[in-house]
PDB file of N, CA and C in Angstrom:
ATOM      1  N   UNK A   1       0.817  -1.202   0.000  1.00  0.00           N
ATOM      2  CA  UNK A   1       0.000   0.000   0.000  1.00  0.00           C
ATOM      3  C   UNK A   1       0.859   1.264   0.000  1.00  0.00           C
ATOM      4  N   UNK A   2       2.287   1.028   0.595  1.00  0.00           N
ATOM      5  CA  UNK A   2       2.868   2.238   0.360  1.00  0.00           C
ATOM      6  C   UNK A   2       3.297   2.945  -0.814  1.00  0.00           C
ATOM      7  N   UNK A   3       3.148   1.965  -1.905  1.00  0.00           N
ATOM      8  CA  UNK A   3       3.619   2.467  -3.089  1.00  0.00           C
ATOM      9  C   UNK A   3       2.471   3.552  -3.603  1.00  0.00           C
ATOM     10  N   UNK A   4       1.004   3.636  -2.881  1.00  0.00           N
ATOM     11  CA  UNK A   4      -0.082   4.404  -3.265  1.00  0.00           C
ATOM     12  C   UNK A   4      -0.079   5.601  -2.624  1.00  0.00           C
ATOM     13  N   UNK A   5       0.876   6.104  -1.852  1.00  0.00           N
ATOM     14  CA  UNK A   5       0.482   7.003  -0.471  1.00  0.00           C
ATOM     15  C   UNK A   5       0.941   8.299  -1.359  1.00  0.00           C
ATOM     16  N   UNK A   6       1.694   8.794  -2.141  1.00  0.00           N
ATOM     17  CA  UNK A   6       1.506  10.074  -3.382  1.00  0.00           C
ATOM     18  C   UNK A   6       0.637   9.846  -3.805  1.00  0.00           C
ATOM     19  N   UNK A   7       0.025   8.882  -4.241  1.00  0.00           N
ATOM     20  CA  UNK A   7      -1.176   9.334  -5.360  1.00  0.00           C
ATOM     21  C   UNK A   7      -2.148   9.506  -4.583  1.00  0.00           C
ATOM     22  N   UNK A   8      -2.979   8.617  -2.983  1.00  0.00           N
ATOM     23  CA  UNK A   8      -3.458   9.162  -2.492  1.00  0.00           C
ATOM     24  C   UNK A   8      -3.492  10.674  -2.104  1.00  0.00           C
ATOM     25  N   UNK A   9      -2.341  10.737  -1.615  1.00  0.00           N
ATOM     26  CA  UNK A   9      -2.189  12.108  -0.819  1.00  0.00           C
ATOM     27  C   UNK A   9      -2.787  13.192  -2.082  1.00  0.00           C
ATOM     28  N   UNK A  10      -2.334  13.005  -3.203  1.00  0.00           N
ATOM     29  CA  UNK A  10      -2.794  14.060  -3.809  1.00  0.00           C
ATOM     30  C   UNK A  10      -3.860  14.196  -4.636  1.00  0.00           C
ATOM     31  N   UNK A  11      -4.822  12.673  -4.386  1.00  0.00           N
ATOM     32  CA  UNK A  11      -6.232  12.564  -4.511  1.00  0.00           C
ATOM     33  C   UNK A  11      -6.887  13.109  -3.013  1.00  0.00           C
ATOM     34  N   UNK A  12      -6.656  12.887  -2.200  1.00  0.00           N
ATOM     35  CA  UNK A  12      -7.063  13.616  -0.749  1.00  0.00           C
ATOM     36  C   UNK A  12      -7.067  15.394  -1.023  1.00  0.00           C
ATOM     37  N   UNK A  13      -6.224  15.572  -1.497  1.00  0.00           N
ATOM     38  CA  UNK A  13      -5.818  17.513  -1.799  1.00  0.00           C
ATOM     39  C   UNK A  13      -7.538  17.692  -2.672  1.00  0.00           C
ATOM     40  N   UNK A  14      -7.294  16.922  -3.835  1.00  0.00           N
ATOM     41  CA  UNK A  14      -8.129  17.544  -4.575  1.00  0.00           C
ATOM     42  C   UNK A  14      -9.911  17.380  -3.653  1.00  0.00           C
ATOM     43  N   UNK A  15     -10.077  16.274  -3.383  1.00  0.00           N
ATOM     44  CA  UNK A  15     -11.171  16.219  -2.280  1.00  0.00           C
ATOM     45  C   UNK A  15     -11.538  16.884  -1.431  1.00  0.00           C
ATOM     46  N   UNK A  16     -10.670  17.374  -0.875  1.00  0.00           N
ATOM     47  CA  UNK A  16     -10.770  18.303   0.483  1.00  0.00           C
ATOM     48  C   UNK A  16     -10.885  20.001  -0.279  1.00  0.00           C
ATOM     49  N   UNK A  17     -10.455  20.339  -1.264  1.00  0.00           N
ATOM     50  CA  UNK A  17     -10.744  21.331  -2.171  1.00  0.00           C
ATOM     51  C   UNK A  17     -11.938  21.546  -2.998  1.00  0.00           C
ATOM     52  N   UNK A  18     -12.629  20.001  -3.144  1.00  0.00           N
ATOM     53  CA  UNK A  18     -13.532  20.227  -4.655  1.00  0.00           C
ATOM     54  C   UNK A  18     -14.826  21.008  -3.681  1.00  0.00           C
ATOM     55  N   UNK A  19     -15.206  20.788  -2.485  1.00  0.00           N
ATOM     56  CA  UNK A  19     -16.448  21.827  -2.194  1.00  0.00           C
ATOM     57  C   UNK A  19     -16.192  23.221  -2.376  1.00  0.00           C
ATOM     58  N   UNK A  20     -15.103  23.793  -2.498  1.00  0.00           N
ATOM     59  CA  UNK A  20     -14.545  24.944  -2.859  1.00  0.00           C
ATOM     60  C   UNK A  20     -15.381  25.250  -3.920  1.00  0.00           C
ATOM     61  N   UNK A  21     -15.154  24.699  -5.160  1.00  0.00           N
ATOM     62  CA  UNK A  21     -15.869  25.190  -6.604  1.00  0.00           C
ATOM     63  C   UNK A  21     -17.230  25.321  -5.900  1.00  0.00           C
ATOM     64  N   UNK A  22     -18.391  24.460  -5.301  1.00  0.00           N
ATOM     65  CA  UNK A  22     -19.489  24.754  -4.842  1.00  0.00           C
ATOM     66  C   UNK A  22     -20.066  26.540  -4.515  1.00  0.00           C
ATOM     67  N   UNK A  23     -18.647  27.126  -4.429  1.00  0.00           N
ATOM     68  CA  UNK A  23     -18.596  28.505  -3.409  1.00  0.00           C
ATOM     69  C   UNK A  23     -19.216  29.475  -4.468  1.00  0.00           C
ATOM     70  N   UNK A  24     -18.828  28.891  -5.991  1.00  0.00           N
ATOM     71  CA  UNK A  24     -19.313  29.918  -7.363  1.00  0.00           C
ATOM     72  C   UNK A  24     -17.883  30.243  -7.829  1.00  0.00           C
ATOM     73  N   UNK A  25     -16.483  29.215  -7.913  1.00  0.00           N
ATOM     74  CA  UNK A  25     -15.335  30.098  -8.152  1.00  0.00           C
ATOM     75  C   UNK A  25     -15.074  29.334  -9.494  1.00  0.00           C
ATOM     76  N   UNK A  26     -15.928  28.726  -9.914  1.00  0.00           N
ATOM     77  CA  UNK A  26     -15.939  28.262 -11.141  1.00  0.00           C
ATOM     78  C   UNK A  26     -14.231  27.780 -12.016  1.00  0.00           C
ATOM     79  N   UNK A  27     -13.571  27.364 -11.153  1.00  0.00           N
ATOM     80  CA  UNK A  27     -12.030  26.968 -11.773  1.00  0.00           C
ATOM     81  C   UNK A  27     -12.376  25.668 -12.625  1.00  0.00           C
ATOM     82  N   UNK A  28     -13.296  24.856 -12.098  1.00  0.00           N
ATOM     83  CA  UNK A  28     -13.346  23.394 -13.005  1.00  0.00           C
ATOM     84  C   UNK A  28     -14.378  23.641 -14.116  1.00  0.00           C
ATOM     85  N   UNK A  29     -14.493  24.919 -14.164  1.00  0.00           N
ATOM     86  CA  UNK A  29     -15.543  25.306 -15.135  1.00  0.00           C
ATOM     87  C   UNK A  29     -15.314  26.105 -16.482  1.00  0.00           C
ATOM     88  N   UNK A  30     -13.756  26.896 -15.899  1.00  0.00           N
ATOM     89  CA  UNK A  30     -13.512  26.803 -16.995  1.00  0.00           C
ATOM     90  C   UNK A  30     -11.790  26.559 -17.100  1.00  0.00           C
ATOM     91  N   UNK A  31     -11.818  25.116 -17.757  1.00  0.00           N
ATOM     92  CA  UNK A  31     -10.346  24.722 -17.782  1.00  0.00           C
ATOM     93  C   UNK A  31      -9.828  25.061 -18.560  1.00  0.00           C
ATOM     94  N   UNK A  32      -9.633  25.696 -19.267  1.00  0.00           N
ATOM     95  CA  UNK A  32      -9.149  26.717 -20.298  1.00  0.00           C
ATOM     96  C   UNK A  32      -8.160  27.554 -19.791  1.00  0.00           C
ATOM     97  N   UNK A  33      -9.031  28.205 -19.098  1.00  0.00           N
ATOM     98  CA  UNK A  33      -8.903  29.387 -18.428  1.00  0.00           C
ATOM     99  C   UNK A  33      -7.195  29.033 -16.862  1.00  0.00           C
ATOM    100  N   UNK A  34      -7.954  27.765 -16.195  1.00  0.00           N
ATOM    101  CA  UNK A  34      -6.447  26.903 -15.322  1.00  0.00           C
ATOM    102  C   UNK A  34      -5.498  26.381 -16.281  1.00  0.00           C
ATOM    103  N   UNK A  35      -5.881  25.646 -17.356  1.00  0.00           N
ATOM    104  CA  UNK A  35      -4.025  25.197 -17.925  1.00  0.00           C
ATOM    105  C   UNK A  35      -3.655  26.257 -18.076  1.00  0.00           C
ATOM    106  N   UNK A  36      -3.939  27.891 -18.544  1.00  0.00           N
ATOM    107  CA  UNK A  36      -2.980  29.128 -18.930  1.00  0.00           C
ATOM    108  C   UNK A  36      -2.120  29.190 -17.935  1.00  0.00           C
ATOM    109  N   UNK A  37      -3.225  29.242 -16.064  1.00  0.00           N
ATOM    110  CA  UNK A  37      -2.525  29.512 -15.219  1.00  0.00           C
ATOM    111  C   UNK A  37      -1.294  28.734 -14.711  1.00  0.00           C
ATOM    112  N   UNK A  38      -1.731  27.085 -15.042  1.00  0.00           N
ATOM    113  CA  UNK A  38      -0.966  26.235 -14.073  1.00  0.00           C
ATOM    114  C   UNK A  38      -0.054  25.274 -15.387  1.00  0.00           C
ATOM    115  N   UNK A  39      -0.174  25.336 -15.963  1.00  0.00           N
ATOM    116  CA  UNK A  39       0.870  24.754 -16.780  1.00  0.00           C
ATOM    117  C   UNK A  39       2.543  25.182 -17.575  1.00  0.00           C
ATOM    118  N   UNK A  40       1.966  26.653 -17.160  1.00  0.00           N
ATOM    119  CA  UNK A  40       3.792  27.281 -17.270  1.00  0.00           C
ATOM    120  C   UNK A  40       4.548  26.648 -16.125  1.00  0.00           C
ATOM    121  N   UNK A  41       3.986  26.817 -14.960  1.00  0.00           N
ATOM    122  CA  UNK A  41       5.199  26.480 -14.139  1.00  0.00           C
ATOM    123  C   UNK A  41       5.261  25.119 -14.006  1.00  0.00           C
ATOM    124  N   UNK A  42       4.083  24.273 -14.478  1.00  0.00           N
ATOM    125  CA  UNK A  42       4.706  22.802 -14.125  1.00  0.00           C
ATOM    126  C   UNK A  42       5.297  22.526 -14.864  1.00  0.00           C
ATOM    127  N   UNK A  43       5.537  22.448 -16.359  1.00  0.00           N
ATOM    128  CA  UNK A  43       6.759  22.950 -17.598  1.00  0.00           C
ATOM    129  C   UNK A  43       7.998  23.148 -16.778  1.00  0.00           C
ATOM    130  N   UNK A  44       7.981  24.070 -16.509  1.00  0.00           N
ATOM    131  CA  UNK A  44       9.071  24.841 -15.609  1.00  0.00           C
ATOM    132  C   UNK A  44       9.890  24.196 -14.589  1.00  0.00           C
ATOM    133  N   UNK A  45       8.988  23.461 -13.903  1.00  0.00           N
ATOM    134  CA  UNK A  45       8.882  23.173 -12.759  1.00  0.00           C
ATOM    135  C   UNK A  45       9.330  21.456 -12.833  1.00  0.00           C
ATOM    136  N   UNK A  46       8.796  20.953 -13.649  1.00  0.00           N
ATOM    137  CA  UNK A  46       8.822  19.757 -13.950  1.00  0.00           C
ATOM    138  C   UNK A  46      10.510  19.192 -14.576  1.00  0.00           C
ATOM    139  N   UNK A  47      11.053  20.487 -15.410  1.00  0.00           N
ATOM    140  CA  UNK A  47      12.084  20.467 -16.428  1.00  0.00           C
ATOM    141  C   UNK A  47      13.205  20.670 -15.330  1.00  0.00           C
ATOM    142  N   UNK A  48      12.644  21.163 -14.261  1.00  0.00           N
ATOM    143  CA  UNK A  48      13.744  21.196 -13.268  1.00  0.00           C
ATOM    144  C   UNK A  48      13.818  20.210 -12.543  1.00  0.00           C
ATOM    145  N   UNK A  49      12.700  19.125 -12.301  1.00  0.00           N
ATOM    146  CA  UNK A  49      12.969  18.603 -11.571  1.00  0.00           C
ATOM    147  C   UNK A  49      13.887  17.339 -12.085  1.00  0.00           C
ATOM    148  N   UNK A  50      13.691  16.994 -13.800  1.00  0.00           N
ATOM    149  CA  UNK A  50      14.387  16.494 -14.425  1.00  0.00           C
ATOM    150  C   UNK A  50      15.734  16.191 -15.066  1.00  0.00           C
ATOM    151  N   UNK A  51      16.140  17.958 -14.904  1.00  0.00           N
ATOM    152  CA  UNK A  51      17.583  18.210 -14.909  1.00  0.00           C
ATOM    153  C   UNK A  51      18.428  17.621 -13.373  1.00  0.00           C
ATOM    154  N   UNK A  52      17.626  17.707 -12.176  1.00  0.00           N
ATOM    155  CA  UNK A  52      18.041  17.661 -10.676  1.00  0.00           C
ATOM    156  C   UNK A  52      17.708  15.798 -10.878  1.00  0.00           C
ATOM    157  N   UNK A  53      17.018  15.217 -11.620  1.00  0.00           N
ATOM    158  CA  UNK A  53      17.166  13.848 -11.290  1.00  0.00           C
ATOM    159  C   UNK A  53      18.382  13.260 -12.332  1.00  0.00           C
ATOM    160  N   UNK A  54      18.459  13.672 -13.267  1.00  0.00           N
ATOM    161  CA  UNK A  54      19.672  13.642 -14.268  1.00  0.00           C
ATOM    162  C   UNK A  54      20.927  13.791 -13.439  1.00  0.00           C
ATOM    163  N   UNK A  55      21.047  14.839 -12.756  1.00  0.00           N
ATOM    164  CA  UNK A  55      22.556  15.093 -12.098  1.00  0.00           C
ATOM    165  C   UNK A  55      22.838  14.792 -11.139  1.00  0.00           C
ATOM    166  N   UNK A  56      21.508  13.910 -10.622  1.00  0.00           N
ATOM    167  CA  UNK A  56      22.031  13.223  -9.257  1.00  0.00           C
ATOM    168  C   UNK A  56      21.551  13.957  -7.972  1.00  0.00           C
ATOM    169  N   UNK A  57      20.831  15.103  -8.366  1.00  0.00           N
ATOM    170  CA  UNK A  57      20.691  16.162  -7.060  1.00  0.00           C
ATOM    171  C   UNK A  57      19.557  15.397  -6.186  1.00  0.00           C
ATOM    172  N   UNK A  58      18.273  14.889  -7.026  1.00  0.00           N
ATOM    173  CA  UNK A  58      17.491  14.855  -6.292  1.00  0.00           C
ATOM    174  C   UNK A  58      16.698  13.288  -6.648  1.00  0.00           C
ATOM    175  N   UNK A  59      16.279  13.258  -6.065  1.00  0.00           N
ATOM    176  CA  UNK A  59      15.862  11.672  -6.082  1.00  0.00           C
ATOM    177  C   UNK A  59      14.365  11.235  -5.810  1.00  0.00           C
ATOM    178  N   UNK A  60      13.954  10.152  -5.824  1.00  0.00           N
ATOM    179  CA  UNK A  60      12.556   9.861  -5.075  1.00  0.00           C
ATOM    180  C   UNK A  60      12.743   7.936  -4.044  1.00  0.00           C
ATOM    181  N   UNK A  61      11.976   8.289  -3.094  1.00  0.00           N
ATOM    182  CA  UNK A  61      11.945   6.880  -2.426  1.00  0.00           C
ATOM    183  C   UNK A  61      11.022   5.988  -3.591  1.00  0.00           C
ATOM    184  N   UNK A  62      11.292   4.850  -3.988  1.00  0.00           N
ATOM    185  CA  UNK A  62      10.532   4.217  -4.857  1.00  0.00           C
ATOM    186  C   UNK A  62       9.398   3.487  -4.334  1.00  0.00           C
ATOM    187  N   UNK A  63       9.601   3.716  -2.638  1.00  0.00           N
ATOM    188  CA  UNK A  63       8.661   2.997  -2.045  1.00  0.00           C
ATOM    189  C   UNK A  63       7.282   3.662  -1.790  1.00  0.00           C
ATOM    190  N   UNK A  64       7.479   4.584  -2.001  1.00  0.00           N
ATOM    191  CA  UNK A  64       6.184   5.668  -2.366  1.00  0.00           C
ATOM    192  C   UNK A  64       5.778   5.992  -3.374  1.00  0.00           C
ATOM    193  N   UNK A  65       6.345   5.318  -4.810  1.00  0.00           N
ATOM    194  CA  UNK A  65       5.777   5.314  -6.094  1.00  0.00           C
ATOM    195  C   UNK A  65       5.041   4.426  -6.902  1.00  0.00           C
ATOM    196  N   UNK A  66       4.542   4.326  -7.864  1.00  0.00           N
ATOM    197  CA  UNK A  66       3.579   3.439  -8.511  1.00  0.00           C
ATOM    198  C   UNK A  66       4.783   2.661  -9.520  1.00  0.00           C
ATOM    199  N   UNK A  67       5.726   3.528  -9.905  1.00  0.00           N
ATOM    200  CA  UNK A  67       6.717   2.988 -10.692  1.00  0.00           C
ATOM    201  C   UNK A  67       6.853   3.485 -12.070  1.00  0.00           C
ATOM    202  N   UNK A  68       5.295   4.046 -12.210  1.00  0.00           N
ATOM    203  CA  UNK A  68       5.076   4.832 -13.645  1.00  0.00           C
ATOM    204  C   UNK A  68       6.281   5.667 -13.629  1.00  0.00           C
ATOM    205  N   UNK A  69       7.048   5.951 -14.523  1.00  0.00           N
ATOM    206  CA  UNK A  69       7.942   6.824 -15.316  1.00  0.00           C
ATOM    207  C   UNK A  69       7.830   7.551 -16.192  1.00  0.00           C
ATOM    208  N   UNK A  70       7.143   8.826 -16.070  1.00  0.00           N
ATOM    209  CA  UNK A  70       7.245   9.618 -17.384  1.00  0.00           C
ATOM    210  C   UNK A  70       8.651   9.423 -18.319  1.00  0.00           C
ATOM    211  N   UNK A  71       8.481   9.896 -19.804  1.00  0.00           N
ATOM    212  CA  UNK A  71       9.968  10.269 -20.369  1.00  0.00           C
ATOM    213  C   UNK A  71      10.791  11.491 -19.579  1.00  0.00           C
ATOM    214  N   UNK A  72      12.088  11.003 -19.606  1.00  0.00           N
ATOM    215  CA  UNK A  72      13.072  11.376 -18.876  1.00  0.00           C
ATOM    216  C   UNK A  72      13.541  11.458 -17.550  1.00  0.00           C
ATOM    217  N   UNK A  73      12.491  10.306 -16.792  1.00  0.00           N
ATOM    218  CA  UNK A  73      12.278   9.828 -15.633  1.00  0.00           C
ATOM    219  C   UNK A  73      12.010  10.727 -14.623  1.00  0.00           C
ATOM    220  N   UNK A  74      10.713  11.132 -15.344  1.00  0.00           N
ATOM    221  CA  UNK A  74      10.229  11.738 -14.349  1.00  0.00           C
ATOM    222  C   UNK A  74       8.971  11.247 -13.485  1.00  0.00           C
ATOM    223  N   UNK A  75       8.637  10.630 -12.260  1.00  0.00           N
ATOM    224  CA  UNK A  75       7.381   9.701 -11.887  1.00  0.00           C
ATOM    225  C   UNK A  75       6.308  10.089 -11.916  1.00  0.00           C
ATOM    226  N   UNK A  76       5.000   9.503 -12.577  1.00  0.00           N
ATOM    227  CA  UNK A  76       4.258  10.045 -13.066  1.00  0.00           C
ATOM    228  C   UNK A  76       3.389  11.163 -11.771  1.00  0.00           C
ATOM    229  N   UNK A  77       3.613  10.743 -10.620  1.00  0.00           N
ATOM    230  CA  UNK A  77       3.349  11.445  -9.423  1.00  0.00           C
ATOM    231  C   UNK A  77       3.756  12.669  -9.099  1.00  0.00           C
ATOM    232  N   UNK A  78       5.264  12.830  -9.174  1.00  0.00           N
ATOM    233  CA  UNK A  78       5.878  14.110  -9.507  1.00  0.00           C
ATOM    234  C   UNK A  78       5.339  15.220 -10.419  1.00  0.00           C
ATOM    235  N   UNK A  79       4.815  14.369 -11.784  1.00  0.00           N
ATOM    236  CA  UNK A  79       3.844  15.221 -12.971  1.00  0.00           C
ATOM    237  C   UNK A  79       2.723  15.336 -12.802  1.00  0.00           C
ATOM    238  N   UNK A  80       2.045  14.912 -11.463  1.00  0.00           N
ATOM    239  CA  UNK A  80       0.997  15.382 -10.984  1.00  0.00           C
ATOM    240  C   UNK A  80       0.727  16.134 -10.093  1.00  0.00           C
ATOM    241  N   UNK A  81       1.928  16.020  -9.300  1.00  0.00           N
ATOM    242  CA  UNK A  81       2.068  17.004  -8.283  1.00  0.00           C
ATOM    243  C   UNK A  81       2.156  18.265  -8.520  1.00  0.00           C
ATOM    244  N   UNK A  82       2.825  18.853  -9.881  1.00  0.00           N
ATOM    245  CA  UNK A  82       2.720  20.238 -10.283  1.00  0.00           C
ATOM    246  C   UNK A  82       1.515  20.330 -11.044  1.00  0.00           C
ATOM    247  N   UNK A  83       0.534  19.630 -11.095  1.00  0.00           N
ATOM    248  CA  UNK A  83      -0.550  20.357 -11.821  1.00  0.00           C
ATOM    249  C   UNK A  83      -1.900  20.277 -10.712  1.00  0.00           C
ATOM    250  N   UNK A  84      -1.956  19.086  -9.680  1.00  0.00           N
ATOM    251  CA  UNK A  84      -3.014  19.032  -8.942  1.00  0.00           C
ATOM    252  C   UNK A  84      -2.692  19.897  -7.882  1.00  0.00           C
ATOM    253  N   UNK A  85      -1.772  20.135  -7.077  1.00  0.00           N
ATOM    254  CA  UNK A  85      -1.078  21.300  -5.832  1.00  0.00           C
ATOM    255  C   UNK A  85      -1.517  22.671  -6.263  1.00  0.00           C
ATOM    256  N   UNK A  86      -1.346  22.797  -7.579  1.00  0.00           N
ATOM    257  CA  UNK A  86      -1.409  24.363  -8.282  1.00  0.00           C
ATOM    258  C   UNK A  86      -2.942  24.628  -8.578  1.00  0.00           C
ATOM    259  N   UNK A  87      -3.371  23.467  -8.498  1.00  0.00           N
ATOM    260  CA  UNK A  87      -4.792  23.734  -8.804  1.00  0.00           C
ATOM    261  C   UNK A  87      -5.779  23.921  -7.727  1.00  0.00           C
ATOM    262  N   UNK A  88      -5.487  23.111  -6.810  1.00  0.00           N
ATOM    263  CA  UNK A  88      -5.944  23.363  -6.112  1.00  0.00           C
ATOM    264  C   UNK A  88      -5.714  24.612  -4.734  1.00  0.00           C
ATOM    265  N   UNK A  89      -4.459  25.387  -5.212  1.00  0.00           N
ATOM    266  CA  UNK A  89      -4.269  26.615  -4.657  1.00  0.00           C
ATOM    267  C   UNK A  89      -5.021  27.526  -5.427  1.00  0.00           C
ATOM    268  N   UNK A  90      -5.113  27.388  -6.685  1.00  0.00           N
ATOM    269  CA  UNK A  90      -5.541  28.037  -7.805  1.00  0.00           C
ATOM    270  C   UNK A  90      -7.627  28.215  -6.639  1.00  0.00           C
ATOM    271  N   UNK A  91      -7.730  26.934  -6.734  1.00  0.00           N
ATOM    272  CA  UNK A  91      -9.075  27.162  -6.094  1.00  0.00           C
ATOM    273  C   UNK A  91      -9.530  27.914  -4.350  1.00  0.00           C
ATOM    274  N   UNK A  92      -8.489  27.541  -3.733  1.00  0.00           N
ATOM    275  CA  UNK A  92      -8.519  28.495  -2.727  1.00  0.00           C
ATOM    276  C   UNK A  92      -8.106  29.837  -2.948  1.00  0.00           C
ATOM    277  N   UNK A  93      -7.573  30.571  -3.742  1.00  0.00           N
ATOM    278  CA  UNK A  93      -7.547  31.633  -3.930  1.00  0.00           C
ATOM    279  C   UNK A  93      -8.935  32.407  -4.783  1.00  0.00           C
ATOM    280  N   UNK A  94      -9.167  31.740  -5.879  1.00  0.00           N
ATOM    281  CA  UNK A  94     -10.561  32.087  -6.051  1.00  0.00           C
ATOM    282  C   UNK A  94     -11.659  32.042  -4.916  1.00  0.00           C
ATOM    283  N   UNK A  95     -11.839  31.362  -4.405  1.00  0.00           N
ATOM    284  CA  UNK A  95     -12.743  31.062  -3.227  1.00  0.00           C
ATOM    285  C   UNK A  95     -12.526  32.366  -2.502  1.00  0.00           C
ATOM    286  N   UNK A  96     -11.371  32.473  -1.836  1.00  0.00           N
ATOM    287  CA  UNK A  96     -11.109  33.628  -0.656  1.00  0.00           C
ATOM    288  C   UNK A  96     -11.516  34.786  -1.810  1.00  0.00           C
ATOM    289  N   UNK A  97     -11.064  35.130  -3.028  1.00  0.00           N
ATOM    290  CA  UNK A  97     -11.731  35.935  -3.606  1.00  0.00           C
ATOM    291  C   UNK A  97     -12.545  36.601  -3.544  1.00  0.00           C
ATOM    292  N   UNK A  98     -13.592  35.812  -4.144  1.00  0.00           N
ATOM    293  CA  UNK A  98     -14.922  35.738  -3.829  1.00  0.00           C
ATOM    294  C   UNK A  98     -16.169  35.841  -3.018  1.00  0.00           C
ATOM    295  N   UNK A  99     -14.997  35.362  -1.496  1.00  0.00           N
ATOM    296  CA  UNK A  99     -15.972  35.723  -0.271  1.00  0.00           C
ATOM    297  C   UNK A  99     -15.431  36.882  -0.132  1.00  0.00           C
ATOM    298  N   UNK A 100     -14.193  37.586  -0.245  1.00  0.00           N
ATOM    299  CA  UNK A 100     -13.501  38.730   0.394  1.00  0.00           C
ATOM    300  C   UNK A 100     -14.502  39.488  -0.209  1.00  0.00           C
ATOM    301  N   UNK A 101     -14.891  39.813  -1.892  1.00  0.00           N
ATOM    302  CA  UNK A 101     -15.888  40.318  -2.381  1.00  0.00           C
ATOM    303  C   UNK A 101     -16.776  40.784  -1.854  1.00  0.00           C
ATOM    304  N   UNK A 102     -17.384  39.466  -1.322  1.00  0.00           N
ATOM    305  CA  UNK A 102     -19.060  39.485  -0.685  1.00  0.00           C
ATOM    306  C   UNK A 102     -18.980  40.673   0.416  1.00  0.00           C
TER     307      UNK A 102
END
């Protein structure tokens, strides 16, 4: 089971976030509108983390992975982690928005 505990964890994030959209902040509504926001830096973000696994800097426990490998070994968890984390900040900030508004 430990090999599931990233992908849980960052199925738990999005759960504990999705009553958020309920609030009227409409992020899953229009996804268009989130890849502009959140996909530069996981690009970014991702390319770094790839150069840092290339040179040895940085690593992952394998015992917390599924084993999936993106190209250039990057775990497919890692490539989710920059798009579900961002998104779901993406939604608490709309939210606080929105009520700050009100």
């Amino acid at each position: 089971m430990d090999h599931l505990q990233y992908l849980l964890l960052l199925a738990a994030c999005l759960v504990v976030t999705l009553p958020l959209e309920l609030t009227g902040s409409r992020v899953y509504r229009q996804p268009a509108r989130a890849a502009r926001a959140i996909l530069p830096s996981a690009v970014v973000f991702g390319a770094w983390d790839v150069l840092a696994i290339a040179g040895g800097v940085w690593s992952y426990n394998p015992r917390y992975l599924t084993g999936i490998t993106l190209p250039f070994g990057l775990p497919l968890e890692e490539a989710l982690f920059f798009l579900v984390i961002p998104l779901c900040g993406l939604l608490t900030f709309e939210t606080v928005e929105r009520m700050l508004e009100r």
